[in-house]
N, C-alpha and C. Protein backbone atom coordinates (compact mmCIF):
# COMPACT_ATOMS: atom_id res chain seq x y z
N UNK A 1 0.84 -1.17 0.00
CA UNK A 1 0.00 0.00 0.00
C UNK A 1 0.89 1.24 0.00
N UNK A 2 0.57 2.38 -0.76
CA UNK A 2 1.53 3.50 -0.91
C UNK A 2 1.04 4.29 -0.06
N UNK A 3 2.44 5.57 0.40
CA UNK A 3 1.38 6.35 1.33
C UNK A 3 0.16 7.37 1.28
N UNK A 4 0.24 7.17 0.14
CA UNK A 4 -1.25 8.07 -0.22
C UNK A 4 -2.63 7.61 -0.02
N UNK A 5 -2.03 6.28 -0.87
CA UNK A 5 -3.29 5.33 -0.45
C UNK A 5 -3.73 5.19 1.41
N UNK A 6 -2.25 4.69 1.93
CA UNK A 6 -2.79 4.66 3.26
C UNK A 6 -3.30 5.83 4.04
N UNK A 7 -2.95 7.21 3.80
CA UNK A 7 -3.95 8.34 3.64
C UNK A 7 -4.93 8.91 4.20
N UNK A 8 -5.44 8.08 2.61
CA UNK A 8 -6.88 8.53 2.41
C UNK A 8 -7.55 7.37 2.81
N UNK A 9 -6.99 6.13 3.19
CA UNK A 9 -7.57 4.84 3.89
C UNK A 9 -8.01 5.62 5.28
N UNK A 10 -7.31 6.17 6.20
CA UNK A 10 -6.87 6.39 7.63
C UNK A 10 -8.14 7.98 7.54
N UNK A 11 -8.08 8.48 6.21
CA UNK A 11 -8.92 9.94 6.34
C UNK A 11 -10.47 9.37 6.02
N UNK A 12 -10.98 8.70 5.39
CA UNK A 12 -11.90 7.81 5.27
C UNK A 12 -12.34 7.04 6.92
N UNK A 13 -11.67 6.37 7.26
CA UNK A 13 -12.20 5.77 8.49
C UNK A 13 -11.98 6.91 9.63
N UNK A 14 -11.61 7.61 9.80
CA UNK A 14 -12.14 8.62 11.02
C UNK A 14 -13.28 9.55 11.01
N UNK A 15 -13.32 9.79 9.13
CA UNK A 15 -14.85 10.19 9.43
C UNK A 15 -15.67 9.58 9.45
N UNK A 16 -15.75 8.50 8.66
CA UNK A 16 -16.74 7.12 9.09
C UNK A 16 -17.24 7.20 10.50
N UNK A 17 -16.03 7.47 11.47
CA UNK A 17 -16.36 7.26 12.86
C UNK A 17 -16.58 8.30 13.16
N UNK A 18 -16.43 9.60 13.17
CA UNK A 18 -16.92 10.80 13.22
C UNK A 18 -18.56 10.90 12.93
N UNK A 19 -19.04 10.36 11.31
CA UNK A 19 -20.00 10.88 11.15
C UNK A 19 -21.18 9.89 11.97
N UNK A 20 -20.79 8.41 12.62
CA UNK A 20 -21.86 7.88 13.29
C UNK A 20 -21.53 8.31 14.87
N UNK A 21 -20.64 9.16 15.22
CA UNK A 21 -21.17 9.50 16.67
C UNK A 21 -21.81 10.89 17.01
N UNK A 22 -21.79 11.56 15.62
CA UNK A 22 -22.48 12.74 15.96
C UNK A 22 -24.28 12.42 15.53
N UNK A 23 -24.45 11.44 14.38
CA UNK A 23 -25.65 10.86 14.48
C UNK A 23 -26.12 10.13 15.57
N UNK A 24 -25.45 9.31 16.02
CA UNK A 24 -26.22 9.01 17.56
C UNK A 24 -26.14 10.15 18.52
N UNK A 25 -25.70 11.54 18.53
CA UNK A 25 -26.06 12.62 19.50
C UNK A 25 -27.02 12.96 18.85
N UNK A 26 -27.16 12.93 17.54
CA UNK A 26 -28.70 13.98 17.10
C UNK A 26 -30.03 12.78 17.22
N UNK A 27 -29.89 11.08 17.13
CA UNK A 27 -31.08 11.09 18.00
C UNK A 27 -30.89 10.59 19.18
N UNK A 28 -30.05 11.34 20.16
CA UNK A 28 -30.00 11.49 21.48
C UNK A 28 -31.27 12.54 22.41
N UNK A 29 -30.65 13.26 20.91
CA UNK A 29 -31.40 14.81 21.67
C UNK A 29 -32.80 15.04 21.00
N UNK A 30 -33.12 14.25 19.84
CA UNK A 30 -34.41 14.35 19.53
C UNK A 30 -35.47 14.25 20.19
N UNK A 31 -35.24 13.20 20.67
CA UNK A 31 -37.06 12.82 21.42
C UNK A 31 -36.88 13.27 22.77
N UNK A 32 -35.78 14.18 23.49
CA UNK A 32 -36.04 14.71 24.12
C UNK A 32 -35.89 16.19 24.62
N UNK A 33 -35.93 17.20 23.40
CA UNK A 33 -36.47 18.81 23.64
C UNK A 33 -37.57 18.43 23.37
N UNK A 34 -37.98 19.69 24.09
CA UNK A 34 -39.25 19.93 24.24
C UNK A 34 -40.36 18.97 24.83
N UNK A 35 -39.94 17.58 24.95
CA UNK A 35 -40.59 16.95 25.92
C UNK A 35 -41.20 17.26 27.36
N UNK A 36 -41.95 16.81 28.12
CA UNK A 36 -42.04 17.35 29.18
C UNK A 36 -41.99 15.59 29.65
N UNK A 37 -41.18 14.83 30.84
CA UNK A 37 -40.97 14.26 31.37
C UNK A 37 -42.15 13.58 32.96
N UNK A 38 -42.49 12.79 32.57
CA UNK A 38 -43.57 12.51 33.99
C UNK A 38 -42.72 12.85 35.35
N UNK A 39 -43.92 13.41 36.20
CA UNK A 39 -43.20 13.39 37.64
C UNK A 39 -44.34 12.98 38.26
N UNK A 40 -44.16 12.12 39.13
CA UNK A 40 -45.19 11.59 39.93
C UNK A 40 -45.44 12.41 41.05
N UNK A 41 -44.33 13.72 41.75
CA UNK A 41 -44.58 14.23 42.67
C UNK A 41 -45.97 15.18 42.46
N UNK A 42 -46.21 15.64 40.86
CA UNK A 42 -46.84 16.50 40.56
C UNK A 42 -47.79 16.29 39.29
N UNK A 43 -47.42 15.04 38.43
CA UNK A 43 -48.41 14.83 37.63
C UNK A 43 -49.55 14.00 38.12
N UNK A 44 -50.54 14.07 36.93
CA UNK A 44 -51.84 12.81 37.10
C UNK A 44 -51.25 11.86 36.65
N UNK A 45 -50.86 10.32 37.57
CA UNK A 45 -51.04 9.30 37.01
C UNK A 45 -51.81 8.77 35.82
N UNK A 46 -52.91 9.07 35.96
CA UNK A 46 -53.63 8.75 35.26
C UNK A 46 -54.15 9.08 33.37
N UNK A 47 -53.21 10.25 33.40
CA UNK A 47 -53.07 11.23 31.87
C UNK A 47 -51.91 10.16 31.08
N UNK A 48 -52.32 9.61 30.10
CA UNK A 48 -51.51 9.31 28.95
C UNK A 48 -51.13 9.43 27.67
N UNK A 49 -50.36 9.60 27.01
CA UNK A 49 -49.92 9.50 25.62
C UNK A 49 -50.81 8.67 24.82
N UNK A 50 -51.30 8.86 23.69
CA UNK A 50 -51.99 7.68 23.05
C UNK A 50 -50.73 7.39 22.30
N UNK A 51 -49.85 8.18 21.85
CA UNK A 51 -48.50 7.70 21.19
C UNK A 51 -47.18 8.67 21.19
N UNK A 52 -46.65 7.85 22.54
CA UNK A 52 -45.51 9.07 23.50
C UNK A 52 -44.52 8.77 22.02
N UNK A 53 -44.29 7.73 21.14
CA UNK A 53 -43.34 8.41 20.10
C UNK A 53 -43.54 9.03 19.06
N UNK A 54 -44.70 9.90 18.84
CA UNK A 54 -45.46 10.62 17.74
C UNK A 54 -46.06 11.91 18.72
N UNK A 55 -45.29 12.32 19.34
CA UNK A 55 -45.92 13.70 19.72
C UNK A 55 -45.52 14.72 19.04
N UNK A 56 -46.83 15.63 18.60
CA UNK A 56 -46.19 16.58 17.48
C UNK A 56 -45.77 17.64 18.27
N UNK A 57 -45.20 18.78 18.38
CA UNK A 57 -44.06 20.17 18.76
C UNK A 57 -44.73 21.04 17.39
N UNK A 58 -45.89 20.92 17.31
CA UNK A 58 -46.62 22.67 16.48
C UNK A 58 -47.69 22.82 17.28
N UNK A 59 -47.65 23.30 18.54
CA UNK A 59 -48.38 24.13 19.39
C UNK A 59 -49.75 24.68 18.75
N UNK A 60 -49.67 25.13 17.63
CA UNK A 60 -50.52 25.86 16.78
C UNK A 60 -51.99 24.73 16.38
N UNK A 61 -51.17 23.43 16.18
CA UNK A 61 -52.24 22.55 15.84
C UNK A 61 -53.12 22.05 17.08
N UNK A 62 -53.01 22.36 18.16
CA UNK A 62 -54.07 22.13 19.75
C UNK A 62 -55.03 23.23 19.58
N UNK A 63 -56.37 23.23 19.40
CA UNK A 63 -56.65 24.08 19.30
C UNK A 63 -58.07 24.47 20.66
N UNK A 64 -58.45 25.74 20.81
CA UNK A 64 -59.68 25.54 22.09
C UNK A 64 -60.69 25.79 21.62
N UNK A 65 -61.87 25.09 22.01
CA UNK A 65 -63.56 25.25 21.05
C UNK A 65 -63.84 26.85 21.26
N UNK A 66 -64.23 27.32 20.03
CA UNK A 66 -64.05 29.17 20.21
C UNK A 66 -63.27 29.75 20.17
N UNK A 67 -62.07 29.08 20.01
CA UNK A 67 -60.80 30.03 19.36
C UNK A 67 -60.00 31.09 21.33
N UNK A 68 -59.46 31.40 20.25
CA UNK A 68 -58.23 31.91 21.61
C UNK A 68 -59.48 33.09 22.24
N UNK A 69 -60.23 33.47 21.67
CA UNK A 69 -61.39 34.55 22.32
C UNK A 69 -61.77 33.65 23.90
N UNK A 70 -62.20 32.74 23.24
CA UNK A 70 -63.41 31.62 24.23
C UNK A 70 -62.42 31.46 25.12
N UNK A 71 -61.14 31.02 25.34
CA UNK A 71 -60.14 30.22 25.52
C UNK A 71 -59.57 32.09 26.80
N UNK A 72 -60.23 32.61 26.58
CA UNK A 72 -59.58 33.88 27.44
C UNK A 72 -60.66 34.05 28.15
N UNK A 73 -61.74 34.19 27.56
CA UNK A 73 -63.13 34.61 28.77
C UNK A 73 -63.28 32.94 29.86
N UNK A 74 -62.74 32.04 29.09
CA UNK A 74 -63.45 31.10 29.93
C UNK A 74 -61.72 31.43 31.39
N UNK A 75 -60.84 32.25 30.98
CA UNK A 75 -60.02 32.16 31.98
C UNK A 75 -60.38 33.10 32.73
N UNK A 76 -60.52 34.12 32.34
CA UNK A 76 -60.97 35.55 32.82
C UNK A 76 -62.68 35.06 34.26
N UNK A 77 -63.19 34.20 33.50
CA UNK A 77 -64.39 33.62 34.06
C UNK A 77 -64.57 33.10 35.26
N UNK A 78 -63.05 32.11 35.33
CA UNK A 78 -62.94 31.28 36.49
C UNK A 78 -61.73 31.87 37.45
N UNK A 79 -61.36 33.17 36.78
CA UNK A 79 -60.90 33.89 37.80
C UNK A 79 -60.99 34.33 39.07
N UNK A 80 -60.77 34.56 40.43
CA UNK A 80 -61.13 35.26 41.10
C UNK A 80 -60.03 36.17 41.84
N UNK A 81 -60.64 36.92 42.27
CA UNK A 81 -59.42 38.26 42.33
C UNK A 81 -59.63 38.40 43.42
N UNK A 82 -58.21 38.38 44.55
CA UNK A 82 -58.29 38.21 45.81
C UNK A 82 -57.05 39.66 45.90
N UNK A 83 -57.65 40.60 46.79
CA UNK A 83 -56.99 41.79 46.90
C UNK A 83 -55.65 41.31 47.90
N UNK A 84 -55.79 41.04 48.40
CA UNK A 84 -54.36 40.54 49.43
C UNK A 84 -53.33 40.08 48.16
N UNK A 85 -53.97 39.74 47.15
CA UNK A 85 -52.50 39.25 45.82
C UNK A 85 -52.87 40.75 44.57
N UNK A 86 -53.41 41.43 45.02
CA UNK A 86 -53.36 42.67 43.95
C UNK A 86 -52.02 43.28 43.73
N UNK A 87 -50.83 42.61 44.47
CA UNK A 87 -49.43 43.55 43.84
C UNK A 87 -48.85 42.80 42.99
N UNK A 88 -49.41 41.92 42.36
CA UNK A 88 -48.41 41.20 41.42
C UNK A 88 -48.52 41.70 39.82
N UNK A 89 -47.54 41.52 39.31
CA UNK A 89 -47.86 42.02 37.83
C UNK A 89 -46.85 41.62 36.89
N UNK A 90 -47.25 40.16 36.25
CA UNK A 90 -46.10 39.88 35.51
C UNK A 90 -47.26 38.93 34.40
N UNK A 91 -46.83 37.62 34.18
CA UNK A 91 -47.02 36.81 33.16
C UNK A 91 -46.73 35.90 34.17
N UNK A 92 -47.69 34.59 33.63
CA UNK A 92 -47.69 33.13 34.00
C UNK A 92 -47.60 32.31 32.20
N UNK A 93 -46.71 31.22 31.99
CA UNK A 93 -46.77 30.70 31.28
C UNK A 93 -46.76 29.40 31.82
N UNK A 94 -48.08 28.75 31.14
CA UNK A 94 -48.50 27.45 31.37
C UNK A 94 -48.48 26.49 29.68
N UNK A 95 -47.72 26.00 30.41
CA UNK A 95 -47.20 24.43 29.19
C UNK A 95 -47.95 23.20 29.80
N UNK A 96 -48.30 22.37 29.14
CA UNK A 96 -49.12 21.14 29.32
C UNK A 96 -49.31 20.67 27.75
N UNK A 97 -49.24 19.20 28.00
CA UNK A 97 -49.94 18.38 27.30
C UNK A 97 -51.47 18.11 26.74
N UNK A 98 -51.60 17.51 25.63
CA UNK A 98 -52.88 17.46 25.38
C UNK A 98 -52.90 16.41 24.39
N UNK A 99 -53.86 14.96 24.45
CA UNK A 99 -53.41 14.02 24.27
C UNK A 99 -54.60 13.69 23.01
N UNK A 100 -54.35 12.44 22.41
CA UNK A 100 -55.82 12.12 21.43
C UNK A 100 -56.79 12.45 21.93
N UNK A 101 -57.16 12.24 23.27
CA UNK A 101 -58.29 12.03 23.63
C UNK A 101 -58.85 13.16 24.11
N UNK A 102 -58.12 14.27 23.88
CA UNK A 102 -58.59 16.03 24.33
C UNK A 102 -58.62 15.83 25.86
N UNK A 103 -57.50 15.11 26.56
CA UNK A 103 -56.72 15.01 28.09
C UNK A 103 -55.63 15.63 27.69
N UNK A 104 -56.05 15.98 28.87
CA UNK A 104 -54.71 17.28 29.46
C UNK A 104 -54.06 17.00 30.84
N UNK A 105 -52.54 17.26 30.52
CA UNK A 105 -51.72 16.57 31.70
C UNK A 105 -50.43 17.30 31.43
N UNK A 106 -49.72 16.87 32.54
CA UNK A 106 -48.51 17.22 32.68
C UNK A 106 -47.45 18.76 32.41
N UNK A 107 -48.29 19.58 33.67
CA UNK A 107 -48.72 20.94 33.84
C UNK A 107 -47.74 21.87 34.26
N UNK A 108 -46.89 22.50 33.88
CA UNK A 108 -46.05 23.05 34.59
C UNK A 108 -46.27 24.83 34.07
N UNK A 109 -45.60 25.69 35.12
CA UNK A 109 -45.32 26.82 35.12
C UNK A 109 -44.68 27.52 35.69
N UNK A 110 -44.39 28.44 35.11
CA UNK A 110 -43.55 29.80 35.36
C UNK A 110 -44.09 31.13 35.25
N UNK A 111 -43.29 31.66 35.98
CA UNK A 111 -44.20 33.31 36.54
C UNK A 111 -42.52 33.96 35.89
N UNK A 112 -43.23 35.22 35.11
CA UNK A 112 -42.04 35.97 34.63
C UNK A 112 -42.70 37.34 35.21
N UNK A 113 -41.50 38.27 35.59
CA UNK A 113 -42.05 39.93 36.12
C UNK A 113 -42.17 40.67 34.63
N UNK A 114 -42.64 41.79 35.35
CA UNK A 114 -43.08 42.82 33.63
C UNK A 114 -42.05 42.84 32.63
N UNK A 115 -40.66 42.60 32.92
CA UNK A 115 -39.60 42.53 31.75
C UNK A 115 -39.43 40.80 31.61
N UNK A 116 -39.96 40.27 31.97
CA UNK A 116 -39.70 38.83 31.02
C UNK A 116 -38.69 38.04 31.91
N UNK A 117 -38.89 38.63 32.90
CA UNK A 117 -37.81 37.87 33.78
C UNK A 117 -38.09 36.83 34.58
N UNK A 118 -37.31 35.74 35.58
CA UNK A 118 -37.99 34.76 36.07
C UNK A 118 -38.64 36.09 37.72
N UNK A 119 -40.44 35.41 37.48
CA UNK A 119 -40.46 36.58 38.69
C UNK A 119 -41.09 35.26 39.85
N UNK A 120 -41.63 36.21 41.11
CA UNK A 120 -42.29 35.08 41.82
C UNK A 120 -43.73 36.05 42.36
N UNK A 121 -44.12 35.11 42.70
CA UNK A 121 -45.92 35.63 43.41
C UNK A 121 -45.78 34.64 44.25
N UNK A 122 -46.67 34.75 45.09
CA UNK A 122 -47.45 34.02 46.18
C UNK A 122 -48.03 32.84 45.83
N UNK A 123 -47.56 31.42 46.48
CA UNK A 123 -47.60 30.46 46.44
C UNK A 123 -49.41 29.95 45.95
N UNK A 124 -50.37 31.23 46.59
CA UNK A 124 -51.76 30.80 46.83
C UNK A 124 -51.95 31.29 44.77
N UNK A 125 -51.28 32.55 44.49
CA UNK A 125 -51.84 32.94 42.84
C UNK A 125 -51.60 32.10 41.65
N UNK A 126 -50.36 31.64 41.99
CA UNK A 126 -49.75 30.35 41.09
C UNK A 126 -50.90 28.68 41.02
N UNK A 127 -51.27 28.64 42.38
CA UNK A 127 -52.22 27.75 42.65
C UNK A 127 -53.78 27.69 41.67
N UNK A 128 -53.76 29.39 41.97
CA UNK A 128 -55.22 29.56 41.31
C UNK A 128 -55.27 29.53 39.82
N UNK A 129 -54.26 29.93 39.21
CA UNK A 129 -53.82 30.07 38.41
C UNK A 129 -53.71 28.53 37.81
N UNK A 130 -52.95 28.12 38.14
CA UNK A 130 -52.69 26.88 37.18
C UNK A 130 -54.16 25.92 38.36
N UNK A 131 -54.80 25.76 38.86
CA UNK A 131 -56.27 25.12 38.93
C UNK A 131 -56.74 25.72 37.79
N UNK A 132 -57.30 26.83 37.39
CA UNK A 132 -57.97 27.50 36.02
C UNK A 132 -57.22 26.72 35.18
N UNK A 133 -56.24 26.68 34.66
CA UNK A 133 -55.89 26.19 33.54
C UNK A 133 -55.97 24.58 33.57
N UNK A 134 -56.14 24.21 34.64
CA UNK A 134 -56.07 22.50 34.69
C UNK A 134 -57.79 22.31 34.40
N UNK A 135 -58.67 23.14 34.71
CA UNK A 135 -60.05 22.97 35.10
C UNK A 135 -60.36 22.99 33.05
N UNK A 136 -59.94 23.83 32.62
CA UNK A 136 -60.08 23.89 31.18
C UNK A 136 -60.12 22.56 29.49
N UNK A 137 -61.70 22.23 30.22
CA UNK A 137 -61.62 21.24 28.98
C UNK A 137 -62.24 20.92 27.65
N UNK A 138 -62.38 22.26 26.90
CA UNK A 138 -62.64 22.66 25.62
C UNK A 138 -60.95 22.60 24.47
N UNK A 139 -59.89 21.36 24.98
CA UNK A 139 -59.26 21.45 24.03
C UNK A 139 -59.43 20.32 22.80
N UNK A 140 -59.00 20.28 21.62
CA UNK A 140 -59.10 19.62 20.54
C UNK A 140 -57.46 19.30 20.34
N UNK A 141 -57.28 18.28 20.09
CA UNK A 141 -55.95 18.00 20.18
C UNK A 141 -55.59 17.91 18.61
N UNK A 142 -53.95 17.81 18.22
CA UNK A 142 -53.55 18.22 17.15
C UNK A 142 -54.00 16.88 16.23
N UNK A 143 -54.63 17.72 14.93
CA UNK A 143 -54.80 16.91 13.78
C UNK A 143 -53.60 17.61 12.61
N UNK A 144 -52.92 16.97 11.54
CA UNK A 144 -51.81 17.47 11.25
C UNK A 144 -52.31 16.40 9.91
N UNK A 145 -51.62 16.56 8.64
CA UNK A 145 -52.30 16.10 7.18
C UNK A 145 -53.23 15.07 7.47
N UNK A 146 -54.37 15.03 8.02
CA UNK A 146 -54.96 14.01 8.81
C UNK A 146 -54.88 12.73 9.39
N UNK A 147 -53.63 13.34 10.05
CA UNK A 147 -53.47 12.13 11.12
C UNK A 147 -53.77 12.84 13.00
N UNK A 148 -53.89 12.18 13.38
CA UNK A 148 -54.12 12.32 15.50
C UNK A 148 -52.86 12.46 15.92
N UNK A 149 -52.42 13.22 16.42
CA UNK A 149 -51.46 13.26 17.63
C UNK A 149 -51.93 14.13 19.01
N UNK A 150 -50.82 13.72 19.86
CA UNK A 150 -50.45 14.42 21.24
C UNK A 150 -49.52 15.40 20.99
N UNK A 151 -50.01 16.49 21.69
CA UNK A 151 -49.11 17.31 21.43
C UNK A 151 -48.84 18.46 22.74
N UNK A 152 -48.01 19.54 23.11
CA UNK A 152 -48.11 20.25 23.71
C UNK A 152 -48.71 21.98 23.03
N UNK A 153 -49.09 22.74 24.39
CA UNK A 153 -49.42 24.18 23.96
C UNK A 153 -49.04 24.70 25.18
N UNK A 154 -49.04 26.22 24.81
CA UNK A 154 -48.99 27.14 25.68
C UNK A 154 -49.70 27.78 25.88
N UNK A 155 -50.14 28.44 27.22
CA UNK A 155 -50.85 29.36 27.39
C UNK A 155 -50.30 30.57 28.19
N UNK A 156 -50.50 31.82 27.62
CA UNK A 156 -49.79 32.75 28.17
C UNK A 156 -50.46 33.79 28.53
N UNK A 157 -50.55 34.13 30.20
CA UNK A 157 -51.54 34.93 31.10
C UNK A 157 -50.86 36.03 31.32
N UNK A 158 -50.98 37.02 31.28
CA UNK A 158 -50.52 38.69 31.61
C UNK A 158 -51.23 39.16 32.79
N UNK A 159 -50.74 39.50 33.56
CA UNK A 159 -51.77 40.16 34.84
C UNK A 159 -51.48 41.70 35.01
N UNK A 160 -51.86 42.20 35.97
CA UNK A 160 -51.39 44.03 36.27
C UNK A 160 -52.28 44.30 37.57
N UNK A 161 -51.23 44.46 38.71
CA UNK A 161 -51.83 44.45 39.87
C UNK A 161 -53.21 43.49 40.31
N UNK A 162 -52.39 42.48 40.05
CA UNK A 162 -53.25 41.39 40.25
C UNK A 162 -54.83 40.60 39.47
N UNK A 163 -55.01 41.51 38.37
CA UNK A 163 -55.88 41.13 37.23
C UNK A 163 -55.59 40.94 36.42
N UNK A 164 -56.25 39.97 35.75
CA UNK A 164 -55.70 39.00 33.85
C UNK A 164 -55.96 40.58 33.35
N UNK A 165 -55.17 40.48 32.33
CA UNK A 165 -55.51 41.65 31.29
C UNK A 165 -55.87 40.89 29.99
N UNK A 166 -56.56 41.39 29.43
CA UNK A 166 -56.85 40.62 28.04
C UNK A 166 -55.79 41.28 26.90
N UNK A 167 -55.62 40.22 26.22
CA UNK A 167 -54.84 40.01 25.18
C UNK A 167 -55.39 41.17 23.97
């Protein structure tokens, strides 16, 4: 073998091995962004995937009966406004699941202050807050070139001294 040949033998097999370990990192990391992970400390047992390896990530396709209008009065609705929490004023973003079966599970959130920052409120507003959004069951889960999936959405609440503001 000449040394050229041996080479491009030796430049050939390292990317060989190069290009299958960066493919097993990319589906390392696939099926799990954007996932949301069960916790038993805080989920429903009982909420499932109809197909945990076909969950779609286009938010857009979950949709609520009445459109994002309905989907605000029915929050605004089951609101209640407790003056002892009237100093808060930021955003709650609520992520959850939503499965074939228009079940909803696996609920988490975050409170950001008026610049988008991580903020905090009172243990009791966060409560009320994500009960309203758990209580909410006018969703339609994602249909996509007509097929069913599970999928996740967001919902994103604005407050101002302690009242939803509408969008």
């Amino acid at each position: 073998m000449t040394k050229n040949s041996f080479r491009i033998f030796m430049i050939v097999t390292i990317l060989s091995f190069g290009c299958q370990t960066s493919k097993e990192l990319q589906q390392h990391y696939e099926n799990q962004i954007g996932d949301t992970p069960f916790d038993e400390a805080i989920d429903n047992p009982n909420f499932k995937f109809c197909d945990s390896t076909k969950v779609l990530h286009k938010r857009a396709y979950i949709q609520y009966t009445g459109g994002e209008k309905a989907l605000e009065e029915e929050l605004i609705k089951n609101y209640t406004f407790q003056s002892a929490l009237n100093n808060f004023t930021g955003y709650f973003i609520i992520r959850f699941a939503v499965n074939c079966n228009n079940e909803t599970g696996r609920f988490r959130i975050e409170v950001l202050d008026s610049n988008f920052k991580k903020g905090h409120c009172s243990k009791a507003l966060e409560n009320h807050i994500l009960s309203i959004a758990k209580s909410l069951k006018q969703w339609n889960h994602a249909n996509y070139r007509g097929k069913d999936y599970d999928g996740y959405r967001f919902i994103n609440i604005k407050m101002k001294n302690g009242n939803i503001i509408k969008s």
